[in-house]
Protein backbone atom coordinates (compact mmCIF):
# COMPACT_ATOMS: atom_id res chain seq x y z
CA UNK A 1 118.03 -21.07 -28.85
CA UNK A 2 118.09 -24.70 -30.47
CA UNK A 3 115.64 -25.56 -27.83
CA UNK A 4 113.31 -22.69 -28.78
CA UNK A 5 114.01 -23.74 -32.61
CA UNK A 6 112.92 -27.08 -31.47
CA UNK A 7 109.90 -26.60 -29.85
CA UNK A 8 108.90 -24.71 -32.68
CA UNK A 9 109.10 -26.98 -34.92
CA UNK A 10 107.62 -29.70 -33.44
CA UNK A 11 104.29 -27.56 -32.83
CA UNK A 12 101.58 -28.60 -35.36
CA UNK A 13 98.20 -26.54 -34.52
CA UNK A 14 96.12 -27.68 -38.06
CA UNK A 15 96.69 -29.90 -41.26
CA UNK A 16 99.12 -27.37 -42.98
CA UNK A 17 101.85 -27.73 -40.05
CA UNK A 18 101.24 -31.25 -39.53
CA UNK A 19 102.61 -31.88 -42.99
CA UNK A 20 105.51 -29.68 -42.95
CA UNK A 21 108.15 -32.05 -43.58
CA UNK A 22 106.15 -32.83 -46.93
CA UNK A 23 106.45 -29.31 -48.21
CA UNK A 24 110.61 -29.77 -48.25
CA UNK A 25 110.55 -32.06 -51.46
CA UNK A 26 109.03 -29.09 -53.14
CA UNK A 27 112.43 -28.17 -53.72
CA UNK A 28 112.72 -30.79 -56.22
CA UNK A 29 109.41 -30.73 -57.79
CA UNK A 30 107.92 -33.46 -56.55
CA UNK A 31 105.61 -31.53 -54.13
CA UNK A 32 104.55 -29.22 -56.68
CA UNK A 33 101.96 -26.96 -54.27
CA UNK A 34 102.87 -24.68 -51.11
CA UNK A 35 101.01 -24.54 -47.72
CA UNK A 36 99.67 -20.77 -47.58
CA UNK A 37 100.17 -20.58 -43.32
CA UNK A 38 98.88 -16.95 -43.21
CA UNK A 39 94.85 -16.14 -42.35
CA UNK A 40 92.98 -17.91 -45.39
CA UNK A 41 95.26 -21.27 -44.78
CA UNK A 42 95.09 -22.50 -48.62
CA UNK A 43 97.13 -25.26 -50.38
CA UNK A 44 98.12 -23.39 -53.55
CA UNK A 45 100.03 -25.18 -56.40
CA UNK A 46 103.68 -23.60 -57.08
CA UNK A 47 105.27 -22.22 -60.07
CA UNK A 48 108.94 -22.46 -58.35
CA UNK A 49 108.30 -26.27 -57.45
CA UNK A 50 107.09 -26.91 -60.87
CA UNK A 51 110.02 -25.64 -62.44
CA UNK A 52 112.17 -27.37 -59.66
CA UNK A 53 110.30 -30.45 -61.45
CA UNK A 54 111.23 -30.03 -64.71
CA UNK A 55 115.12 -28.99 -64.31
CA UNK A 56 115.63 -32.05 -62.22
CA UNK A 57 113.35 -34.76 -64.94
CA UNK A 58 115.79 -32.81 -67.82
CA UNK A 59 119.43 -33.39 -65.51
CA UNK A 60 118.16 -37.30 -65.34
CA UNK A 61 117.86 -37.73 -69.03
CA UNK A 62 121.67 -35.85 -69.68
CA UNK A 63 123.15 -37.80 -66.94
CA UNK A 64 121.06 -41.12 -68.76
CA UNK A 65 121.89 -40.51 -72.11
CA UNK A 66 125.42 -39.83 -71.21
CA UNK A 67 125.75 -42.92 -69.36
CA UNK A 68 124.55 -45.01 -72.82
CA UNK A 69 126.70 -43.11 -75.13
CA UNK A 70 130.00 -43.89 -72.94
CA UNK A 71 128.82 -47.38 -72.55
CA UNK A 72 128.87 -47.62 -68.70
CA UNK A 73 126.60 -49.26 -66.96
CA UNK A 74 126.48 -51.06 -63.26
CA UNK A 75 126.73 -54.63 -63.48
CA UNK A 76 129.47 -54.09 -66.73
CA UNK A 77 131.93 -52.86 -64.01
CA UNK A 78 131.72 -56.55 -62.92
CA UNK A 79 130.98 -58.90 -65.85
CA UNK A 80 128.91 -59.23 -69.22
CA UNK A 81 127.04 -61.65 -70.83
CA UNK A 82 124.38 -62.47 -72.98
CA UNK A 83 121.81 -62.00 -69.99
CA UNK A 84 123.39 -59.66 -68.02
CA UNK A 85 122.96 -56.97 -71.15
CA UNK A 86 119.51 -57.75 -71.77
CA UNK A 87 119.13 -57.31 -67.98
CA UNK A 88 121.07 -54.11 -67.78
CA UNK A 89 118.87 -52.91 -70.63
CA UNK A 90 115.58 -53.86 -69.56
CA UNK A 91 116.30 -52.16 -66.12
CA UNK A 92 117.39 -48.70 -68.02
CA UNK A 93 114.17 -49.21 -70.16
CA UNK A 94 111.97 -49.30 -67.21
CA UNK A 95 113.86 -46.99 -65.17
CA UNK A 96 113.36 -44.32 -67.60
CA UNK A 97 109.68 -45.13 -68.19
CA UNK A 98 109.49 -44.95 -64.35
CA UNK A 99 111.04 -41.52 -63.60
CA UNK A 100 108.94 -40.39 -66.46
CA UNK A 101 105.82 -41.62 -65.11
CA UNK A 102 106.56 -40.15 -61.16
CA UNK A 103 107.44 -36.52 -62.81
CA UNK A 104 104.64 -36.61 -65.16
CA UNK A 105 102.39 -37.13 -62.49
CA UNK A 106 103.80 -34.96 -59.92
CA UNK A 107 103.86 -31.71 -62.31
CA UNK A 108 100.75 -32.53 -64.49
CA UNK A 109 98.47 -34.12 -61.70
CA UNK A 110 99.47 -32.26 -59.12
CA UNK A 111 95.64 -30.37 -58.44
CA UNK A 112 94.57 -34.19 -57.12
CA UNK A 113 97.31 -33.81 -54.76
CA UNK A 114 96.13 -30.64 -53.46
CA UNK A 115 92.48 -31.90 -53.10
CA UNK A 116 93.54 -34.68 -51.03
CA UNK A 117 95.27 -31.91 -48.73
CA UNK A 118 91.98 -29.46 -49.17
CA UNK A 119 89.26 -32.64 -48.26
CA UNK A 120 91.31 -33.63 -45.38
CA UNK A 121 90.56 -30.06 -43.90
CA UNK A 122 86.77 -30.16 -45.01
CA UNK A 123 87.28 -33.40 -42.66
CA UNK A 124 89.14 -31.77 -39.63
CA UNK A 125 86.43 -29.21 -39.65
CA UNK A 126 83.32 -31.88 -39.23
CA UNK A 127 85.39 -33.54 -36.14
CA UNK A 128 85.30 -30.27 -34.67
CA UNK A 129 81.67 -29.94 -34.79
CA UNK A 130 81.21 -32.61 -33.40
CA UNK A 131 83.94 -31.97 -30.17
CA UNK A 132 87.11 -33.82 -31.63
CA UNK A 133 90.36 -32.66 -32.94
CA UNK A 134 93.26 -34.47 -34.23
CA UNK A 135 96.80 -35.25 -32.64
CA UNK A 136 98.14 -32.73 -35.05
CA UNK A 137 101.70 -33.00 -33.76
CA UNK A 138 101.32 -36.46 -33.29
CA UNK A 139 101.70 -36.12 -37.15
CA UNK A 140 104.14 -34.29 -37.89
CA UNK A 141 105.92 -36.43 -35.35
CA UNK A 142 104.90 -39.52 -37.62
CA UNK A 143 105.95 -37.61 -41.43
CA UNK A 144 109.01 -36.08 -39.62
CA UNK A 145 110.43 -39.64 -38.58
CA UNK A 146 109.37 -41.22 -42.19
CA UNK A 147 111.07 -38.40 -43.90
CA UNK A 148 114.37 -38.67 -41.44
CA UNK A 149 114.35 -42.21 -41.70
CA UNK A 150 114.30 -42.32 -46.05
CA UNK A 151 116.61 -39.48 -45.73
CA UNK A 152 119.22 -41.84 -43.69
CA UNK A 153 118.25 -44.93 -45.74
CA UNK A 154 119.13 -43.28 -48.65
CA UNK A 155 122.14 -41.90 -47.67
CA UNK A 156 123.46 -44.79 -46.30
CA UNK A 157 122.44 -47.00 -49.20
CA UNK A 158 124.66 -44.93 -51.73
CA UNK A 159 127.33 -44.40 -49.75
CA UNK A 160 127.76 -48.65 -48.88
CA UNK A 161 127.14 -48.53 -52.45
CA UNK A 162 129.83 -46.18 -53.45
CA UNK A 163 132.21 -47.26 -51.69
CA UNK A 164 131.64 -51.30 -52.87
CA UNK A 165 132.21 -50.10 -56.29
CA UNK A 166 135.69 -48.28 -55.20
CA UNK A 167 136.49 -51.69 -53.09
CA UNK A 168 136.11 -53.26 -56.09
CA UNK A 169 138.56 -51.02 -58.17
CA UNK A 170 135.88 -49.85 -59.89
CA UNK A 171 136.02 -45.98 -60.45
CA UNK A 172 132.20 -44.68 -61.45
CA UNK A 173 131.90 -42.19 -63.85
CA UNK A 174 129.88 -39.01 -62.23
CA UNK A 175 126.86 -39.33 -64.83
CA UNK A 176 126.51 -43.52 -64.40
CA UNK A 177 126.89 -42.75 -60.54
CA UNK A 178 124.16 -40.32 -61.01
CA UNK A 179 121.72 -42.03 -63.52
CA UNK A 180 122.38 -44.85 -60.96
CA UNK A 181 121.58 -42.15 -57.75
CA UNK A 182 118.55 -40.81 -58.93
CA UNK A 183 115.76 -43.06 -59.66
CA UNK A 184 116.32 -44.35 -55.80
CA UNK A 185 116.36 -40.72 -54.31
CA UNK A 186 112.47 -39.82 -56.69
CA UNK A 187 111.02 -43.28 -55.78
CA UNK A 188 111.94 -43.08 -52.06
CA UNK A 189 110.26 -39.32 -52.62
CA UNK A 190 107.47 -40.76 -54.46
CA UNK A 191 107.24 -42.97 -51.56
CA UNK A 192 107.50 -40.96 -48.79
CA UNK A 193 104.24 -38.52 -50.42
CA UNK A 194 102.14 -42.15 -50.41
CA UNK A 195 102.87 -43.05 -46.95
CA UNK A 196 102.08 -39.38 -45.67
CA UNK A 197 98.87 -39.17 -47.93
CA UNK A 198 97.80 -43.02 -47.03
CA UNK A 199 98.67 -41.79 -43.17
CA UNK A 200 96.51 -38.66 -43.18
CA UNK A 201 93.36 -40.68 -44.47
CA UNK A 202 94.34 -43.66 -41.67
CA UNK A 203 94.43 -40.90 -38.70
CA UNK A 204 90.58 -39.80 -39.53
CA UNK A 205 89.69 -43.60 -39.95
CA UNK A 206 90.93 -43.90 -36.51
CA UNK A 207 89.03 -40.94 -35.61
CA UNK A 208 85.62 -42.38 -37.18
CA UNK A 209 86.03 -45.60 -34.84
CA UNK A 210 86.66 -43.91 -32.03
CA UNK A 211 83.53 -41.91 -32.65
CA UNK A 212 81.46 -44.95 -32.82
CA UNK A 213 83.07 -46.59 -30.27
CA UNK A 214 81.80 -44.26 -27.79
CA UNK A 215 78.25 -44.50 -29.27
CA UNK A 216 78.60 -48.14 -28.42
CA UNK A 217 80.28 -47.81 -24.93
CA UNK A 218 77.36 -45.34 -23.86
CA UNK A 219 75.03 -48.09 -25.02
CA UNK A 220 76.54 -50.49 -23.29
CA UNK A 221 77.00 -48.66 -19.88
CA UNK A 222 73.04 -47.96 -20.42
CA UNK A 223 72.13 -51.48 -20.62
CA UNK A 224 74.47 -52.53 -17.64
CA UNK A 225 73.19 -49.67 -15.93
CA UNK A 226 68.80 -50.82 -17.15
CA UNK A 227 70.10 -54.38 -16.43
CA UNK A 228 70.57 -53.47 -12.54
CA UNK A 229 67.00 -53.10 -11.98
CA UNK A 230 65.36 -55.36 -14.58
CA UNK A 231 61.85 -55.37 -12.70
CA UNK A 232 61.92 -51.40 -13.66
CA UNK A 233 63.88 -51.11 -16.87
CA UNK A 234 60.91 -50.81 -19.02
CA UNK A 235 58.84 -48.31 -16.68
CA UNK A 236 62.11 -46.21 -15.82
CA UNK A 237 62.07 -46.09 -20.25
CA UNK A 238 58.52 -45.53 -20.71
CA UNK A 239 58.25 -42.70 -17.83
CA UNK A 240 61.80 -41.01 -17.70
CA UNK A 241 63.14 -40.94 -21.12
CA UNK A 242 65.45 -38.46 -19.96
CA UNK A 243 67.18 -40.94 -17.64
CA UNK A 244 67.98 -42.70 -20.45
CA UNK A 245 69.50 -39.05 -22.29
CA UNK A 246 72.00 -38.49 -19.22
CA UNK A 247 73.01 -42.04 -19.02
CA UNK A 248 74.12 -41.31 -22.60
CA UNK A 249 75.52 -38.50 -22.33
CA UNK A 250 77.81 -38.93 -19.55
CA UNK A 251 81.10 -38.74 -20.79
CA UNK A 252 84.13 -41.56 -21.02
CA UNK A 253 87.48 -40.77 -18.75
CA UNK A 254 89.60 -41.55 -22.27
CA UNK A 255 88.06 -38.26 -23.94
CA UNK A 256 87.76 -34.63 -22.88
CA UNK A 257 84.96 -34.19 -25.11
CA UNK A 258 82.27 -35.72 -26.41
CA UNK A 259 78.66 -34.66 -25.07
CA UNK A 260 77.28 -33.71 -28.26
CA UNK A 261 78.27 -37.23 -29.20
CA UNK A 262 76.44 -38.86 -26.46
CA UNK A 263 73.39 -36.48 -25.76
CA UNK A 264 72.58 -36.39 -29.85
CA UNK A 265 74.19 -39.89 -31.79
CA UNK A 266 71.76 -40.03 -34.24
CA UNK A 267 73.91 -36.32 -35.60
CA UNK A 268 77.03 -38.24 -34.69
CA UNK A 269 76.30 -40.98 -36.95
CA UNK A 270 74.75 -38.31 -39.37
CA UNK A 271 78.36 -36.92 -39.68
CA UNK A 272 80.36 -39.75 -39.29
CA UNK A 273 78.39 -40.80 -42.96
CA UNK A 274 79.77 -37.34 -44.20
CA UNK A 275 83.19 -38.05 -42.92
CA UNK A 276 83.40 -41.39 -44.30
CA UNK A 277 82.49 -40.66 -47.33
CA UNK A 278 84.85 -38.11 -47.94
CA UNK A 279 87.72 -40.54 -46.93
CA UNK A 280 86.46 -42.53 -49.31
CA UNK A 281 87.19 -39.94 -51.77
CA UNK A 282 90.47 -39.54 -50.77
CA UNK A 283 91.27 -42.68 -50.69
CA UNK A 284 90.48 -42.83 -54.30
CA UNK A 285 91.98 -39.78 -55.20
CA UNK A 286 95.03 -41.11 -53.77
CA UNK A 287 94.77 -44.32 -55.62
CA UNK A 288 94.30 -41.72 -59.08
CA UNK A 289 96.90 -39.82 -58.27
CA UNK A 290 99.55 -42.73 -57.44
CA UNK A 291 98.05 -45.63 -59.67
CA UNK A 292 100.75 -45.29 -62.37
CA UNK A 293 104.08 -44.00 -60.34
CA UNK A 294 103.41 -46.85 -57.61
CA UNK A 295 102.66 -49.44 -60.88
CA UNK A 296 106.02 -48.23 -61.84
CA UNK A 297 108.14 -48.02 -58.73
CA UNK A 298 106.70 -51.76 -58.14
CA UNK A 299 107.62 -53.10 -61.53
CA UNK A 300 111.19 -51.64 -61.46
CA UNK A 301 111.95 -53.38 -58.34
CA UNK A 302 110.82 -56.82 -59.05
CA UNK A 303 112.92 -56.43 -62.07
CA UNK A 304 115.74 -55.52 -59.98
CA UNK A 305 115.02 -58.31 -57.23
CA UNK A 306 114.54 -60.89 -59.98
CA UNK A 307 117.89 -59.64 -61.67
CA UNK A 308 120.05 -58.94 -58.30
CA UNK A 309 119.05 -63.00 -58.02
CA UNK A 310 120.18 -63.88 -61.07
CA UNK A 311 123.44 -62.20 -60.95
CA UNK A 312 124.23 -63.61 -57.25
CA UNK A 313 123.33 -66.69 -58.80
CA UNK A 314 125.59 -66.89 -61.65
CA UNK A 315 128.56 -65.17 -59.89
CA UNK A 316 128.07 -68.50 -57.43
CA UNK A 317 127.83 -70.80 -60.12
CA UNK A 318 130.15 -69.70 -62.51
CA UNK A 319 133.02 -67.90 -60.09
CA UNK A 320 135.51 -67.65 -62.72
CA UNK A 321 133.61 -64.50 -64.25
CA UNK A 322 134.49 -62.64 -61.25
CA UNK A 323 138.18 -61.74 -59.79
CA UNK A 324 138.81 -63.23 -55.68
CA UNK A 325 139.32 -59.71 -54.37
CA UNK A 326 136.18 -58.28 -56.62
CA UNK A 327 133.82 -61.10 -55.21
CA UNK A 328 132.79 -59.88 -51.81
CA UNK A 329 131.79 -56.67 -52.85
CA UNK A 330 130.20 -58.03 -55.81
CA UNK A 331 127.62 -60.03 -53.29
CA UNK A 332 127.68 -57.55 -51.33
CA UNK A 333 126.61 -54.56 -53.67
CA UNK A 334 124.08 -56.48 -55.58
CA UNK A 335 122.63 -58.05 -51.90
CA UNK A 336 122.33 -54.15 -50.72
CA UNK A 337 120.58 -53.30 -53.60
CA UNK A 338 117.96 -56.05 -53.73
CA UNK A 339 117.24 -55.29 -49.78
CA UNK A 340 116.84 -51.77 -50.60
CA UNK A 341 113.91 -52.57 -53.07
CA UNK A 342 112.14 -55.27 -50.78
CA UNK A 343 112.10 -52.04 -47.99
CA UNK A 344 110.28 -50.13 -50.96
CA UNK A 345 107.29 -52.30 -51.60
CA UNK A 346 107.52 -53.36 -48.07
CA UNK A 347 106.50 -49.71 -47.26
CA UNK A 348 103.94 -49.29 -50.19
CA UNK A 349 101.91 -52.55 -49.15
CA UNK A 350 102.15 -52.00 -44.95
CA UNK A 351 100.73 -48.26 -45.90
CA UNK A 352 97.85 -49.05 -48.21
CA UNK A 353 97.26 -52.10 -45.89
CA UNK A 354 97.16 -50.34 -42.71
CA UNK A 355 94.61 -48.08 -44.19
CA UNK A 356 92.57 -50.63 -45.52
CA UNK A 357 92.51 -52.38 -41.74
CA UNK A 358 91.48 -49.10 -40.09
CA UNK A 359 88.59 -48.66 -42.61
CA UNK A 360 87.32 -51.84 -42.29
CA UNK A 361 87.01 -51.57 -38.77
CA UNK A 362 84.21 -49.20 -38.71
CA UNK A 363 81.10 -52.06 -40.00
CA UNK A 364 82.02 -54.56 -37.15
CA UNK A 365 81.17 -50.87 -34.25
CA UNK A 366 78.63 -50.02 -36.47
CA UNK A 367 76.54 -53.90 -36.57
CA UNK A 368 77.19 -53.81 -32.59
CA UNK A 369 75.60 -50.82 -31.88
CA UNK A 370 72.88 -52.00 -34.26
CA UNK A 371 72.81 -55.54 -32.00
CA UNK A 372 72.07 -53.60 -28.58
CA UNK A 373 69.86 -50.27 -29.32
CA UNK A 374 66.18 -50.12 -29.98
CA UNK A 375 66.20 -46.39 -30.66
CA UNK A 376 64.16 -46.02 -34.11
CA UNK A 377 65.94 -43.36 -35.48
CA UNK A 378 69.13 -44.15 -34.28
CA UNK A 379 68.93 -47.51 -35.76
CA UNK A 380 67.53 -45.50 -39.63
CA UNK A 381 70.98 -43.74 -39.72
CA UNK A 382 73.03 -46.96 -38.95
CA UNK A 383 71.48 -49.17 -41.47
CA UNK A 384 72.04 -46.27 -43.83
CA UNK A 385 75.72 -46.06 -42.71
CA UNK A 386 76.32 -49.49 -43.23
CA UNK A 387 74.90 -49.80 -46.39
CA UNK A 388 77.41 -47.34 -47.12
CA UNK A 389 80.57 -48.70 -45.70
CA UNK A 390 79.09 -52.47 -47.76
CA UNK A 391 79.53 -50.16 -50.82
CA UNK A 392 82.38 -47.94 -50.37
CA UNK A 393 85.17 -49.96 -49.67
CA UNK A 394 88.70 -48.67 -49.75
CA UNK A 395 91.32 -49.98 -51.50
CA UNK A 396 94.37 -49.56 -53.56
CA UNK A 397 95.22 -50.54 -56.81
CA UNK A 398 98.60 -50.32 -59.33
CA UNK A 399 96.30 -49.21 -62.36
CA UNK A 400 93.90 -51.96 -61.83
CA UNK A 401 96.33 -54.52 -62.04
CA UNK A 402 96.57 -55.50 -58.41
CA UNK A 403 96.03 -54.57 -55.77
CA UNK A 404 98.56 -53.14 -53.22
CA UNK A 405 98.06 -55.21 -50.07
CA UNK A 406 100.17 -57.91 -48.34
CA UNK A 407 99.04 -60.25 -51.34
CA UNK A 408 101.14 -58.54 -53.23
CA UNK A 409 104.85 -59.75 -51.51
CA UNK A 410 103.79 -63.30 -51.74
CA UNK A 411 102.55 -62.75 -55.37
CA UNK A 412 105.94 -61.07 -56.68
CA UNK A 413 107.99 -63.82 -54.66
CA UNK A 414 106.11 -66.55 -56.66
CA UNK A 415 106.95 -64.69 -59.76
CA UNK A 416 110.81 -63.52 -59.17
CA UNK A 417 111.18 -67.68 -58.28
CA UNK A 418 109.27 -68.77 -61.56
CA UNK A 419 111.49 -66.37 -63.76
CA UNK A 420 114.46 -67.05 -61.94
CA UNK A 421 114.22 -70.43 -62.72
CA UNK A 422 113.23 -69.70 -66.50
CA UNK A 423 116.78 -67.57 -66.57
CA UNK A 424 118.81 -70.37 -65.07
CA UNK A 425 117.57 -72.69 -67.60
CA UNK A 426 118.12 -70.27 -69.80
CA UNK A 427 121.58 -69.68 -69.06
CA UNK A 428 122.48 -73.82 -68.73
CA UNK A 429 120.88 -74.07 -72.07
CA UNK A 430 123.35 -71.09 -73.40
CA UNK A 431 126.46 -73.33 -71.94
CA UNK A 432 125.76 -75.96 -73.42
CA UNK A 433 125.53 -74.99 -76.81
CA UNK A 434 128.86 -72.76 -76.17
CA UNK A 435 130.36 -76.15 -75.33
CA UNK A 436 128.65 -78.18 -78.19
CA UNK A 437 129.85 -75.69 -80.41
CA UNK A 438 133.76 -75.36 -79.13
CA UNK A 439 133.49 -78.84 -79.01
CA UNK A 440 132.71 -79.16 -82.77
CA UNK A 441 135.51 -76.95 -83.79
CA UNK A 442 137.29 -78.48 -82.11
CA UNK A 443 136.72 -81.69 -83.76
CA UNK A 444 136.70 -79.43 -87.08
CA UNK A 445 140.57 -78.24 -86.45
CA UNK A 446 141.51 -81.62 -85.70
CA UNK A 447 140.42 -83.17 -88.62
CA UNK A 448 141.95 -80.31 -91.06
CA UNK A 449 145.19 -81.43 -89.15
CA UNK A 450 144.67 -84.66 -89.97
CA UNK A 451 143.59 -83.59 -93.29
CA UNK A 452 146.80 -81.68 -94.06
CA UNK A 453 148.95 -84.23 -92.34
CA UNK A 454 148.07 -86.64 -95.43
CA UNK A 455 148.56 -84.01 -98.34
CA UNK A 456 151.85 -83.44 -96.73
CA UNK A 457 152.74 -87.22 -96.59
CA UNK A 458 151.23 -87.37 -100.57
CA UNK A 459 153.06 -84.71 -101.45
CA UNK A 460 156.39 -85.94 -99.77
CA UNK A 461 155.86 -89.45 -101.82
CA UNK A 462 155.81 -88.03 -104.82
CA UNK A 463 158.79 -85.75 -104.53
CA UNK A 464 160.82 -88.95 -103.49
């Protein structure tokens, strides 16, 4: 019976079941659409899932604003100062700006969502004109493992982190706990929807290449085969042009179909054009749809890296601010935390990257084709193509900001080290006028003792 339940479930026919595992966040409203399985096959949006959305968004904010009015807060379980509060505020600031950015755009955007799903099956049904079908279950297989794997991350990460805090003697309150909880549960959600959307669009760029791959393997087994008889090659053109048709269209051992992409590759190319521009407008409908939750996720956690530094950093130089049995899982909690973040843009930029590689390969097939065919026609529709892929280029962006590519770790590691150094000048600078100042009143008491020592000797003069 599990077996059965199993194979089931890992069957994935068309687009809908592929993305199955995607359609379980609904239940907190940050899939806001359902995949209609029955005869018409429709992604609909969903009334229950948009509800789900707003019930969850309003149990954040009471948990948040709990946690402020009691005063609780994180890093005040271990120690306080001047930095740490404008750190511990700054994060809640941006936290709350973040959560409110991914629910505003899963609820209110949610119909650019739903076209990405809808012009990913306009796509699926051009392939099969032309002979090809996706590797469906191949992913599911893919979203199924991403999901499983955030699922366990998570779940892992709060527990370690749970149980630091109670190593620590530190008992939690259940609404800090839970303001603390959820913003990593809705940005590893927010997550996982960008690496299955980025992932759908980076199967059909695979697709594209493989399409004109072929076009270029035919041409090259037709000039190996023209190159065999050189004396001839022209004649054997000239006089039987269908020679030249059947060397074409003989097909590859690596696919099971593709004659109509060999007999007739001027229509190949002619939809391949089609198909590449409508990734392209995924791709940007992506970028639309996540611009301002990824902007957010992506600020929150530098904060938090630059921060987590910080605090490692001052519980190492100043230990005295921290108890010996609290220190370990001090380091330890705050070094979880900060690793947890790195995974998140890690997965953001290797996503958007990977799709930008697989688009890009498409103009280096398409310029060797062009380098070894003489076909009029043939050659028409590939300047045409590449003029197109010159001027629709994917990428992603954080609202125009940056861009979300492996740039982006080396830029946010120059930045966390610039303001960490800024906050540990900072922080010397603080010291030393804490000790200036003790210093002085110190000075100041002693000479009132002084001071007073003399009245009192006066005084005692006079009386004798």
């Amino acid at each position: 019976m599990a077996l059965k339940l199993l194979e089931r479930m890992s069957q994935a026919d068309n687009v809908f079941q592929s993305l199955r595992p995607l359609t379980y966040i609904s239940l907190v409203g940050l899939a806001p659409f359902r995949l209609n399985l029955n005869a018409d096959k429709e992604v609909h949006t969903s009334t229950y899932s948009f509800i789900a959305g707003i019930v969850h968004y309003l149990f954040f904010v009471v948990c948040f604003v709990a946690s402020i009015s009691e005063g609780d807060s994180i890093i005040g379980y271990f120690f306080q100062t001047n930095i740490t509060k404008l750190g511990d505020g700054t994060l809640r600031l941006t936290g709350i700006i973040a959560m409110s950015t991914i629910f505003g755009f899963a609820m209110f955007k949610r119909r650019r969502l739903v076209s990405i799903i809808q012009n990913n099956i306009i796509v699926d049904e051009i392939f099969v004109r032309l002979g090809m079908k996706l590797d469906y279950r191949r992913i599911l297989l893919f979203t199924f493992l991403i999901s499983l794997g955030i699922v366990i991350f998570n779940v892992i990460y709060l527990c370690v982190s749970y149980g630091l805090l109670v190593s620590a003697t530190i008992s939690p309150s259940f609404v800090t706990f839970t303001a603390f909880a959820l913003p990593h549960i809705n940005i590893s959600l927010m997550v996982f929807k960008f690496l299955c959307t980025t992932h759908l669009a980076q199967s059909r760029f695979s697709m594209v290449n493989e399409i004109l791959q072929d076009i270029l393997d035919a041409h090259i087994e037709l000039n190996s085969a023209l190159e065999l008889s050189p004396m001839h090659s022209v004649v054997n053109h000239q006089r039987y042009p269908h020679r030249l048709r059947n060397l074409i269209s003989t097909p590859m051992q690596r696919y099971s179909v593709t004659s109509i992409i060999r007999q007739n590759p001027e229509y190949a190319i002619k939809q391949v054009a089609n198909i590449h521009n409508l990734l392209c407008d995924i791709c940007h409908t992506i970028e639309e749809y996540f611009t301002y939750p990824l902007l957010g996720i992506i600020a929150i956690s530098f904060l938090f890296i630059l921060f987590d530094d910080f605090y490692i950093l001052e519980a190492l130089l100043n230990p005295k601010r921290l108890d010996y049995f609290e220190a370990d899982e001090f380091f330890a909690f705050f070094l979880t935390q900060m690793m947890w973040y790195i995974v998140i843009i890690f997965l953001i930029v290797e996503a958007s990257s990977s799709t930008i590689r697989h688009s890009s390969f498409s103009a280096a097939i398409v310029h060797k084709i062009l380098n070894i065919t003489d076909e009029t026609e043939l050659r028409d529709r590939l300047f045409r193509l590449s003029l197109q892929l010159s001027h629709r280029k994917v990428r992603f962006t954080a609202a125009g900001l940056f861009r979300l590519d492996r740039t982006l770790i080396f830029t946010i590691t120059g930045a966390a080290t610039c303001y960490l150094i800024i906050l540990i000048q900072f922080r010397s600078t603080h010291h030393v006028e804490d000790s200036e100042s003790n210093n002085t009143n110190q000075i100041h008491a002693i000479y009132l003792g002084v001071c007073n020592k003399r009245r009192i000797g006066r005084s005692v003069d006079k009386a004798l």
